[in-house]
N, C-alpha and C. Protein backbone atom coordinates (compact mmCIF):
# COMPACT_ATOMS: atom_id res chain seq x y z
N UNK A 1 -15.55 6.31 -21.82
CA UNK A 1 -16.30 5.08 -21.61
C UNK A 1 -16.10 4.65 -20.17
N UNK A 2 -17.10 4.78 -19.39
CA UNK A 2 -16.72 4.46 -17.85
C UNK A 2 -16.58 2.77 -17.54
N UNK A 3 -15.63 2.33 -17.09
CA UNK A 3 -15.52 1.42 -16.67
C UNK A 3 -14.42 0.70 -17.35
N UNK A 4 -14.05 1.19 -18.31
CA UNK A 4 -12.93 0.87 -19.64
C UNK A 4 -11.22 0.62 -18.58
N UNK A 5 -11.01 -0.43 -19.52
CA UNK A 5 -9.76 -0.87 -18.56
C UNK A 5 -8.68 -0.51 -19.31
N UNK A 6 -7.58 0.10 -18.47
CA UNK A 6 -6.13 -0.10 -19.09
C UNK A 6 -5.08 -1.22 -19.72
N UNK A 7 -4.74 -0.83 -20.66
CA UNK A 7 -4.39 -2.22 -21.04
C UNK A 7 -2.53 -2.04 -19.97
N UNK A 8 -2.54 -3.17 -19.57
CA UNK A 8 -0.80 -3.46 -18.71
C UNK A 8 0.09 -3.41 -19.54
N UNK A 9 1.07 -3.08 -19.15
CA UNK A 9 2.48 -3.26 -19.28
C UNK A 9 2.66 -4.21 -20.24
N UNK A 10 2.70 -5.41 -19.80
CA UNK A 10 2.76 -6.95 -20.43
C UNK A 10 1.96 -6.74 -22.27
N UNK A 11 0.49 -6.54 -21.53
CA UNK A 11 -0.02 -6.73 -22.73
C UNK A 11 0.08 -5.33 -24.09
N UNK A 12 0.75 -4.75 -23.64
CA UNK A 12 1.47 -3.52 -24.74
C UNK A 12 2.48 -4.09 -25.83
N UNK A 13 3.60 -4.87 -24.22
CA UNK A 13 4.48 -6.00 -24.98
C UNK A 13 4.16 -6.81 -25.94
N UNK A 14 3.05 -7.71 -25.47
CA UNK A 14 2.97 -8.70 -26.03
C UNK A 14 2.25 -8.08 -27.57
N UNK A 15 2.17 -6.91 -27.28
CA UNK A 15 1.54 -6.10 -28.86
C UNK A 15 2.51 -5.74 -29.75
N UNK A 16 3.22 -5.33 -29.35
CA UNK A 16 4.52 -5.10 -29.62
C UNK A 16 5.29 -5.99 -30.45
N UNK A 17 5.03 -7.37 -29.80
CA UNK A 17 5.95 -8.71 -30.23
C UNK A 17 4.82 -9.06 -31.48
N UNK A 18 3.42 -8.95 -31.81
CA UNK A 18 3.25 -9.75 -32.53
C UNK A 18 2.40 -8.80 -33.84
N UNK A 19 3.12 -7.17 -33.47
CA UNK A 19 3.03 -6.31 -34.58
C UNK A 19 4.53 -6.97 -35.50
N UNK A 20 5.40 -7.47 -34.82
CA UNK A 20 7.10 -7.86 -35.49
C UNK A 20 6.42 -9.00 -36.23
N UNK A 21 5.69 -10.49 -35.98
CA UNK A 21 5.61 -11.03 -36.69
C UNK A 21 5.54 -11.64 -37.90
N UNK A 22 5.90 -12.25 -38.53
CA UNK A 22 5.29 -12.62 -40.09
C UNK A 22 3.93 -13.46 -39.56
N UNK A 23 2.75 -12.98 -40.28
CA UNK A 23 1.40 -13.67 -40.66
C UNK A 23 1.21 -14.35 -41.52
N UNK A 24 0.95 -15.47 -41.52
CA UNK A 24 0.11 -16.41 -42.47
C UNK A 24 -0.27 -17.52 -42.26
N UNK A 25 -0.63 -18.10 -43.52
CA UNK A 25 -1.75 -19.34 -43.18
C UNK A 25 -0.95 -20.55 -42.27
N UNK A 26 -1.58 -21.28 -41.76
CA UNK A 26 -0.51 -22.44 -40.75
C UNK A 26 -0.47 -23.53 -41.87
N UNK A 27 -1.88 -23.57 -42.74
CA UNK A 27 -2.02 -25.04 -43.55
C UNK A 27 -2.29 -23.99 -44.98
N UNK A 28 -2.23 -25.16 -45.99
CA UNK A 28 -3.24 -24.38 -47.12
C UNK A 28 -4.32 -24.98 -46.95
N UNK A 29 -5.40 -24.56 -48.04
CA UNK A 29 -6.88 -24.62 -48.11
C UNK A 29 -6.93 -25.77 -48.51
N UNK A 30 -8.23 -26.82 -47.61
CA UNK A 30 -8.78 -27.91 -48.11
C UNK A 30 -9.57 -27.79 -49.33
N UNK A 31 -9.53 -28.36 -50.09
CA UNK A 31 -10.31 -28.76 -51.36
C UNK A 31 -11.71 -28.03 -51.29
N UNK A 32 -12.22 -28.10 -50.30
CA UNK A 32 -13.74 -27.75 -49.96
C UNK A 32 -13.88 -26.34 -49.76
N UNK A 33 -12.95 -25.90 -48.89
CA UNK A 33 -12.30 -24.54 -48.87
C UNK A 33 -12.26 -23.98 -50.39
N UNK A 34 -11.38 -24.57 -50.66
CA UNK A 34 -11.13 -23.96 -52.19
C UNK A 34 -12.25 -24.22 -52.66
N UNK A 35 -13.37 -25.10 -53.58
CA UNK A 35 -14.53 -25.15 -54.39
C UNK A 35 -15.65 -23.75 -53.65
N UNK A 36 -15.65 -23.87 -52.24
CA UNK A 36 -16.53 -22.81 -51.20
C UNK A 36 -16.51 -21.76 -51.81
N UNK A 37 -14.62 -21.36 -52.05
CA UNK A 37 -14.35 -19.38 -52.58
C UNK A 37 -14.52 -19.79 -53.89
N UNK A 38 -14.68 -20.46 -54.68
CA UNK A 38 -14.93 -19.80 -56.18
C UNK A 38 -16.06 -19.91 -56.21
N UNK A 39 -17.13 -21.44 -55.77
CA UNK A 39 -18.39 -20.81 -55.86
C UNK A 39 -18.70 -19.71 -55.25
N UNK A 40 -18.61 -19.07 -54.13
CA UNK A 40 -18.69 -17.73 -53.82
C UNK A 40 -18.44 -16.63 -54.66
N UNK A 41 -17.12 -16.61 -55.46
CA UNK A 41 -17.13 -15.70 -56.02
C UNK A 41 -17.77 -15.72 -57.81
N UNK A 42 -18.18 -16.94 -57.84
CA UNK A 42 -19.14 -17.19 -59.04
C UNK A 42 -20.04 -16.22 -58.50
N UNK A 43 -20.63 -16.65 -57.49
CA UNK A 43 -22.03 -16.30 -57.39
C UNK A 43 -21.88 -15.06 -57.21
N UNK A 44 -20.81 -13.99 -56.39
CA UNK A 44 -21.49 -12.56 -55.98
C UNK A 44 -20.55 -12.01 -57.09
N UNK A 45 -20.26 -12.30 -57.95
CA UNK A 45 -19.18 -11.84 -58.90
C UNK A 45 -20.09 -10.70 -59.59
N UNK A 46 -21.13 -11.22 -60.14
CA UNK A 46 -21.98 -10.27 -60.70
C UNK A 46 -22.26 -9.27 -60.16
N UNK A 47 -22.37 -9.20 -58.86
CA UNK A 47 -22.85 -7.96 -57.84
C UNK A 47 -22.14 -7.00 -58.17
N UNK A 48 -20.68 -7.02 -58.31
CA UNK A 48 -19.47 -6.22 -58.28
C UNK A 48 -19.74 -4.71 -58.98
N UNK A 49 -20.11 -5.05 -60.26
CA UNK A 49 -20.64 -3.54 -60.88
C UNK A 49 -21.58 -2.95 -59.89
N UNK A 50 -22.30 -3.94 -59.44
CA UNK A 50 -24.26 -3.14 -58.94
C UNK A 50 -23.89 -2.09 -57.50
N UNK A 51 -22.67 -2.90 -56.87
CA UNK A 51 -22.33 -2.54 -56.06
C UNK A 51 -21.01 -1.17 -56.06
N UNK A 52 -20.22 -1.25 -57.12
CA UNK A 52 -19.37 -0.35 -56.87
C UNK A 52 -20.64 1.19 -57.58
N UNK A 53 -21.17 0.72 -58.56
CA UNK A 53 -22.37 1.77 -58.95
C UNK A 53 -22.90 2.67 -57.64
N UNK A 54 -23.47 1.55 -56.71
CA UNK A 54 -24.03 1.97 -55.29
C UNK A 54 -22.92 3.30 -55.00
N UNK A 55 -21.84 2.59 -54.34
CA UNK A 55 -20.95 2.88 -54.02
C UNK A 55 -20.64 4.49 -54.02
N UNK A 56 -20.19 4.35 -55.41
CA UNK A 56 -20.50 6.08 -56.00
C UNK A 56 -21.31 6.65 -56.10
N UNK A 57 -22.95 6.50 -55.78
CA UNK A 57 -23.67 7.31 -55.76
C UNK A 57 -23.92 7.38 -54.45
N UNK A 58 -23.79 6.74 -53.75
CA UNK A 58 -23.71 7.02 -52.31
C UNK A 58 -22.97 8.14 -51.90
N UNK A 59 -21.40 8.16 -51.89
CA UNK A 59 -20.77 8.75 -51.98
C UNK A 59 -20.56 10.07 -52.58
N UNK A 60 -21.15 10.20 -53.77
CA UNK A 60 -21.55 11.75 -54.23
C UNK A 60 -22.85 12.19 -53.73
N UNK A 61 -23.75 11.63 -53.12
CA UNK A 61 -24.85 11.93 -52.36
C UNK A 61 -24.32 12.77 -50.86
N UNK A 62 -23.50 11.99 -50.77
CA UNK A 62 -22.54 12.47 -49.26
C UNK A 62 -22.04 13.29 -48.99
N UNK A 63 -21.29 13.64 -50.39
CA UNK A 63 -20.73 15.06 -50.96
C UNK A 63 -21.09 15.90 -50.78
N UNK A 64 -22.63 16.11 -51.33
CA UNK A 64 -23.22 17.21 -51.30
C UNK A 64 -24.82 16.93 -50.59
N UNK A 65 -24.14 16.44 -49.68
CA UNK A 65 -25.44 16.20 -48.09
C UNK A 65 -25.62 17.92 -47.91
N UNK A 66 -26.67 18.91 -47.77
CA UNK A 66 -27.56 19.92 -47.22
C UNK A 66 -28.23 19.37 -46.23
N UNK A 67 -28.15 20.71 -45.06
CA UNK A 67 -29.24 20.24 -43.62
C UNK A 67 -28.69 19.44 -43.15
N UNK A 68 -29.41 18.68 -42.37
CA UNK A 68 -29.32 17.98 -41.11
C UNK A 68 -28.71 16.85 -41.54
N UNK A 69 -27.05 16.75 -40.87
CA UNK A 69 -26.35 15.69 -41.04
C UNK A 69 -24.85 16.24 -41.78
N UNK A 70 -25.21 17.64 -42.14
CA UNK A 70 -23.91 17.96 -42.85
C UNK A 70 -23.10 17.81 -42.26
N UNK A 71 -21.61 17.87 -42.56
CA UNK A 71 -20.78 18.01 -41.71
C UNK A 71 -19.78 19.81 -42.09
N UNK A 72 -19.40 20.57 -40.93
CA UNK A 72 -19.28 21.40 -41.84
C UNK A 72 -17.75 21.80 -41.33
């Protein structure tokens, strides 16, 4: 990639320091937050089959890709 920068010294460190960290939330979820993810997952809940279905037929389609695009 021409023009692509090295990352410094420092900022390796500072990768370094905040691969050690513990992650998590600073607050918990506001009320609104919370009602937001369950209606969300009301609503795409149903998808879940339609989609893992996809999923696998995609995927065995992929399998046995012939011609252009195989990988070999």
């Amino acid at each position: 990639m021409e023009g692509a920068a090295e990352p410094t010294d420092a900022t390796r460190e500072a990768e370094d320091v905040d691969a050690t960290q513990a992650h998590a939330a600073d607050r918990p979820p506001t009320k609104g937050e919370e009602t937001a993810a369950e209606e969300s997952r009301e609503t795409y809940e149903a998808d879940a089959k339609d989609v893992a279905e996809h999923y696998e037929e995609m995927s065995d389609i992929g399998a046995h890709v012939k011609g252009e695009g195989a990988i070999d």
